[in-house]
Protein backbone atom coordinates (compact mmCIF):
# COMPACT_ATOMS: atom_id res chain seq x y z
CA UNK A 1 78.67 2.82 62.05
CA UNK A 2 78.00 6.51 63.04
CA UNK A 3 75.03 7.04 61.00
CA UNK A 4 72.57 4.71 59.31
CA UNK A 5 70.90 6.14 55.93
CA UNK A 6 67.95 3.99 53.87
CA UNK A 7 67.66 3.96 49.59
CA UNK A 8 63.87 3.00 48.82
CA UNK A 9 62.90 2.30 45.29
CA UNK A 10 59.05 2.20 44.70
CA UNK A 11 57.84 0.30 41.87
CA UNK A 12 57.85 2.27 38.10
CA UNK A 13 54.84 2.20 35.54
CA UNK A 14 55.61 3.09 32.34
CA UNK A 15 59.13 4.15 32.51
CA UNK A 16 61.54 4.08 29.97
CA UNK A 17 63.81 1.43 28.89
CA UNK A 18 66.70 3.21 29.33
CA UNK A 19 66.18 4.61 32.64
CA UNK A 20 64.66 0.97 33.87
CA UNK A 21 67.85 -0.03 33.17
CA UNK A 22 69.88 2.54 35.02
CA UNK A 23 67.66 1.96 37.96
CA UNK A 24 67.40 -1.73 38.11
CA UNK A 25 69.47 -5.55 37.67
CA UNK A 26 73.27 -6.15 37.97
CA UNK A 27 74.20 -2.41 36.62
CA UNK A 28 72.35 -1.13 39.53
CA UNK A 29 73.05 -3.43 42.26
CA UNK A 30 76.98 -2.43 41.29
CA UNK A 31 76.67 1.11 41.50
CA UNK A 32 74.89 0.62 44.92
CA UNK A 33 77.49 -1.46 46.11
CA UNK A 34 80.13 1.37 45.26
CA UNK A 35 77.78 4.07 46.81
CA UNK A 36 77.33 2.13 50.35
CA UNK A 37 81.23 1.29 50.04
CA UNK A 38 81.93 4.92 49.69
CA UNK A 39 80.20 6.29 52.52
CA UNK A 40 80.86 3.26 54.74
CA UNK A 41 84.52 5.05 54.56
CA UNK A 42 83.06 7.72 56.36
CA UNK A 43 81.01 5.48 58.82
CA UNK A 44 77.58 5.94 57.21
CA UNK A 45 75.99 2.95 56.74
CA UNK A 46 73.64 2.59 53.79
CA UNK A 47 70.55 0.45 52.62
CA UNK A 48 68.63 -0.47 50.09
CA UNK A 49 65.00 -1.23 50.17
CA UNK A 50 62.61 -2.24 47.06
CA UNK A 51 58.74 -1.19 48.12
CA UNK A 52 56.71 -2.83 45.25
CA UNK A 53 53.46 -2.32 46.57
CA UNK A 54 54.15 1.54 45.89
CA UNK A 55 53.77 2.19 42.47
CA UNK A 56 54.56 5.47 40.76
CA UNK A 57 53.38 6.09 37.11
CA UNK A 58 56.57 7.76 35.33
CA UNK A 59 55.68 10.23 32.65
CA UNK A 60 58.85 12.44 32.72
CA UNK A 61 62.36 12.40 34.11
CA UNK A 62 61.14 14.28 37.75
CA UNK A 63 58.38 11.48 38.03
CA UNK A 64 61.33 8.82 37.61
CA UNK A 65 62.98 11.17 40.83
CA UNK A 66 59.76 10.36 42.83
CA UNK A 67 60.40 6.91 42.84
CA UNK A 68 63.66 6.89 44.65
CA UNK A 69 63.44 7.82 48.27
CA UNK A 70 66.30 8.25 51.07
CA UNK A 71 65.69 8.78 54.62
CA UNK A 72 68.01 9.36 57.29
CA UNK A 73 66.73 9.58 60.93
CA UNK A 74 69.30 11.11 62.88
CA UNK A 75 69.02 14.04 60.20
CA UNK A 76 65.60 14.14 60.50
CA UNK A 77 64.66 13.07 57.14
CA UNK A 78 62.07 10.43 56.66
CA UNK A 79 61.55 9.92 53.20
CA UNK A 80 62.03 12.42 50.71
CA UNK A 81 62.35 11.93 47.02
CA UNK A 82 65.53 12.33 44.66
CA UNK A 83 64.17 15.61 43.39
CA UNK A 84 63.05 17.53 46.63
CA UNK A 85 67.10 17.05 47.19
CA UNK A 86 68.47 17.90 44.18
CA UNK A 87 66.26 20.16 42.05
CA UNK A 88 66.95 20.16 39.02
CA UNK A 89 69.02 17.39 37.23
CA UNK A 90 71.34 18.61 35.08
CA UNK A 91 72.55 15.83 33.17
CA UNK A 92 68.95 13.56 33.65
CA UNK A 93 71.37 10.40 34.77
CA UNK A 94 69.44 8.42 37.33
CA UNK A 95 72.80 7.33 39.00
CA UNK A 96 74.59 10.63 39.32
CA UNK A 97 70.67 11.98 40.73
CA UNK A 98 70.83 9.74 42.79
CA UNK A 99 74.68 9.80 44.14
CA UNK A 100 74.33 13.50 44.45
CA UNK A 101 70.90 13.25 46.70
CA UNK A 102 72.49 10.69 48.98
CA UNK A 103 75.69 12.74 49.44
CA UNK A 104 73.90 15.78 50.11
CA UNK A 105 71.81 14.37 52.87
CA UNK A 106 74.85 12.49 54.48
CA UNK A 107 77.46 15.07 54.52
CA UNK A 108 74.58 18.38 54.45
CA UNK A 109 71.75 17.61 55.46
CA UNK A 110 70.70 20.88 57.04
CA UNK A 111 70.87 21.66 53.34
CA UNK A 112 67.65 19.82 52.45
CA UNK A 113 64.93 22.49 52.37
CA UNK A 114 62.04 20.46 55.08
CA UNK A 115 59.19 18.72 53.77
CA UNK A 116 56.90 21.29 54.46
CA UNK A 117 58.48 24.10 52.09
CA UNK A 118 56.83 24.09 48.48
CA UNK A 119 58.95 23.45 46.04
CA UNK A 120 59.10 23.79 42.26
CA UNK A 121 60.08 19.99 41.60
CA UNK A 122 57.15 18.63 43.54
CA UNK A 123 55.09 16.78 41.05
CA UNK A 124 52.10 15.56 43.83
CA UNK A 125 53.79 12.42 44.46
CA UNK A 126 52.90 12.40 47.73
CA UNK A 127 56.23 12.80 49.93
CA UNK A 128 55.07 16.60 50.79
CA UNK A 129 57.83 18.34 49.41
């Protein structure tokens, strides 16, 4: 593999059922498996990684973004959340989020403003975007 790429998930407080569910059990172990087959076509080699002891309190849809992470060394990208990559969801589906952040960093990454530029979506989560 050409290029490894990390999924972290931090533990949710208060979230809703229905996004708990997009984000967690067989549903989401499937759509992960599909993801990492999908850019292991292209020689990117994806993982997943659940950090527990990190615990985000989710009070809207861009706190729920702040809970999924993705770094990718080589790009330079540690660990930035869903929402520093995306912006703005348009459809507020956890999986497509999600798809569309990983993509982005994998195929254009020099896309990703750095961590240090203030950004609108930053909700003081932490990740300094």
């Amino acid at each position: 593999m050409g290029k490894a790429m990390r999924l972290t998930c931090y533990g949710r407080e208060l979230s809703r059922p229905e996004w708990e569910k997009a984000l967690s059990g067989e549903g989401f172990e499937q759509f992960f498996a599909e993801l990492a087959g999908e850019l292991g076509r292209f020689g990117i080699a994806l993982e997943r990684l659940d950090d527990a002891a990190r615990v985000i309190e989710v009070k809207s849809y861009a706190d729920l973004l702040n809970t999924v992470r993705i770094a990718s060394p080589c790009d330079g990208i540690s660990n930035v959340c869903v929402g520093h990559v995306i912006g703005k969801s348009p459809h507020l589906d956890p999986q497509e989020d999600i798809r569309r952040a990983v993509n982005r960093i994998a195929f254009a990454p020099e896309t990703v403003p750095p961590d240090d530029e203030n950004r609108k979506v930053c909700h003081n989560c932490g990740c300094g975007c």
